[in-house]
Protein backbone atom coordinates (compact mmCIF):
# COMPACT_ATOMS: atom_id res chain seq x y z
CA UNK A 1 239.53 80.69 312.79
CA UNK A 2 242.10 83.74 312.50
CA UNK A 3 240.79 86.94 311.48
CA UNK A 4 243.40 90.25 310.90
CA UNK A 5 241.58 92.76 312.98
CA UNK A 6 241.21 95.66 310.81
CA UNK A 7 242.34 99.09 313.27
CA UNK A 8 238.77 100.98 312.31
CA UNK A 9 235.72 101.33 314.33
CA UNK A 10 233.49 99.33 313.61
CA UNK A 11 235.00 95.38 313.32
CA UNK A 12 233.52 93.49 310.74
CA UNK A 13 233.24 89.21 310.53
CA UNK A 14 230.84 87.89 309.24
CA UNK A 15 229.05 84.69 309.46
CA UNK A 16 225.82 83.07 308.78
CA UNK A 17 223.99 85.28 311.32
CA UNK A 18 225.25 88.51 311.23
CA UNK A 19 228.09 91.45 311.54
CA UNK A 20 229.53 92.01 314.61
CA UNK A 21 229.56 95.94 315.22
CA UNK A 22 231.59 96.31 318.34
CA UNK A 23 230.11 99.78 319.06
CA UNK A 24 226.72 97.75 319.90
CA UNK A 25 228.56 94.96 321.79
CA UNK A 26 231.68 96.82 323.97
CA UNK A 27 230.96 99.44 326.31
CA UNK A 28 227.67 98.80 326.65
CA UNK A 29 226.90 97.05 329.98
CA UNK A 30 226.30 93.59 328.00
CA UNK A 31 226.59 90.56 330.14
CA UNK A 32 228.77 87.33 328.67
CA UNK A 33 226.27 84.58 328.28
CA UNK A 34 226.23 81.41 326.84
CA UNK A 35 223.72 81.76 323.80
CA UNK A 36 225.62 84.62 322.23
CA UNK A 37 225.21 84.94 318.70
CA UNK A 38 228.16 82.97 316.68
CA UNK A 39 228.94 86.32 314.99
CA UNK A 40 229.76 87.68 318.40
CA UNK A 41 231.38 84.14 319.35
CA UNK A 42 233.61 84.65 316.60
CA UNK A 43 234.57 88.29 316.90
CA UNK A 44 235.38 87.36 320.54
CA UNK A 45 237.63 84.69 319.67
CA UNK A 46 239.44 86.49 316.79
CA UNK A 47 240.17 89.24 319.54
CA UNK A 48 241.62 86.62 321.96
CA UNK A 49 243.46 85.26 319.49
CA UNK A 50 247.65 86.10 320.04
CA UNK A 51 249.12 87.37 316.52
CA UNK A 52 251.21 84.57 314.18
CA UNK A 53 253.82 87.69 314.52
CA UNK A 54 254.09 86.98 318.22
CA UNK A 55 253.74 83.57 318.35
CA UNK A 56 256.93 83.61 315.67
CA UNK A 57 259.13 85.84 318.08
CA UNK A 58 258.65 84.05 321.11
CA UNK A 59 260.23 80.45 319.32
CA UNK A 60 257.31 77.71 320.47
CA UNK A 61 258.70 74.60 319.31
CA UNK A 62 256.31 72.73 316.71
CA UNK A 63 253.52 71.32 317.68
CA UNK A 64 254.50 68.26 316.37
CA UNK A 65 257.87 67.56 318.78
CA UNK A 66 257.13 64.35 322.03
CA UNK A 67 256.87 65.80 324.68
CA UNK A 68 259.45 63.44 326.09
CA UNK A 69 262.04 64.95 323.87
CA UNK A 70 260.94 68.44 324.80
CA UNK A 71 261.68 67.85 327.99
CA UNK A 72 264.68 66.83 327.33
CA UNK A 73 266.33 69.72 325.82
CA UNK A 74 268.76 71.66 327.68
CA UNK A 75 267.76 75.30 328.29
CA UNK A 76 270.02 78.34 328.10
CA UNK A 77 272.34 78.42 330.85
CA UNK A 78 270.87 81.16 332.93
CA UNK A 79 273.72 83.92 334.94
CA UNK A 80 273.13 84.64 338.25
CA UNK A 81 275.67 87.45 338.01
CA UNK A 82 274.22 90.45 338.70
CA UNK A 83 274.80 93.58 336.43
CA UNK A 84 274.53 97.01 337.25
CA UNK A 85 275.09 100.32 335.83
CA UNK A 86 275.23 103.47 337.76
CA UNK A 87 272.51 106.27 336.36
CA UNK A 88 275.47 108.74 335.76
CA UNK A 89 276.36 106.72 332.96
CA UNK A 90 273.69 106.77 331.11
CA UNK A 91 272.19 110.24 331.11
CA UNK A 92 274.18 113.69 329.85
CA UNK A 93 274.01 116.94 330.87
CA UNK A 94 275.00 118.20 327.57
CA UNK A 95 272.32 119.43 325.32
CA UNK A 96 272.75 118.83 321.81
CA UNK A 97 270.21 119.50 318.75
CA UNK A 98 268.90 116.60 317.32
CA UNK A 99 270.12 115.94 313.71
């Protein structure tokens, strides 16, 4: 299950049992157990969670592709030539205003 996390203070999912208020669950000294509440369970997972908007930008091929033919695709060829810059090039002693 996916939940947005809303950016407020107190997180909100709710579930057969309860709403999870992180300001009684984070913070305070709490041990993980196994018989947490599910509302707690669930809050905890939709945390964990990574974002569809990362999971987009980092390309996973579908879950749906053999593994034996995602092995064999060819990667990227990767350089092992070495590029440098020297500092002096990228900072100014000039001042300027922003615009």
């Amino acid at each position: 299950m996916l939940i947005d996390m809303p950016e407020a203070d107190v997180l909100e999912i709710l579930d057969d049992t309860g709403t999870f208020n992180e300001q009684e669950w984070i913070g305070t000294g709490k041990q993980e157990c196994t018989d947490l509440p599910n509302f707690v369970k669930s809050a905890r997972e939709a945390a964990r969670a990574v974002p569809d908007s990362v999971i987009e930008k980092i390309h996973l091929p579908s879950p749906d592709v053999l593994v034996a033919d995602f092995v064999a695709w060819e990667l990227p060829r990767i350089s092992s030539e070495i590029i440098s810059t020297k500092p002096s090039g990228q900072y100014s002693l000039k001042i300027t205003a922003p615009s």
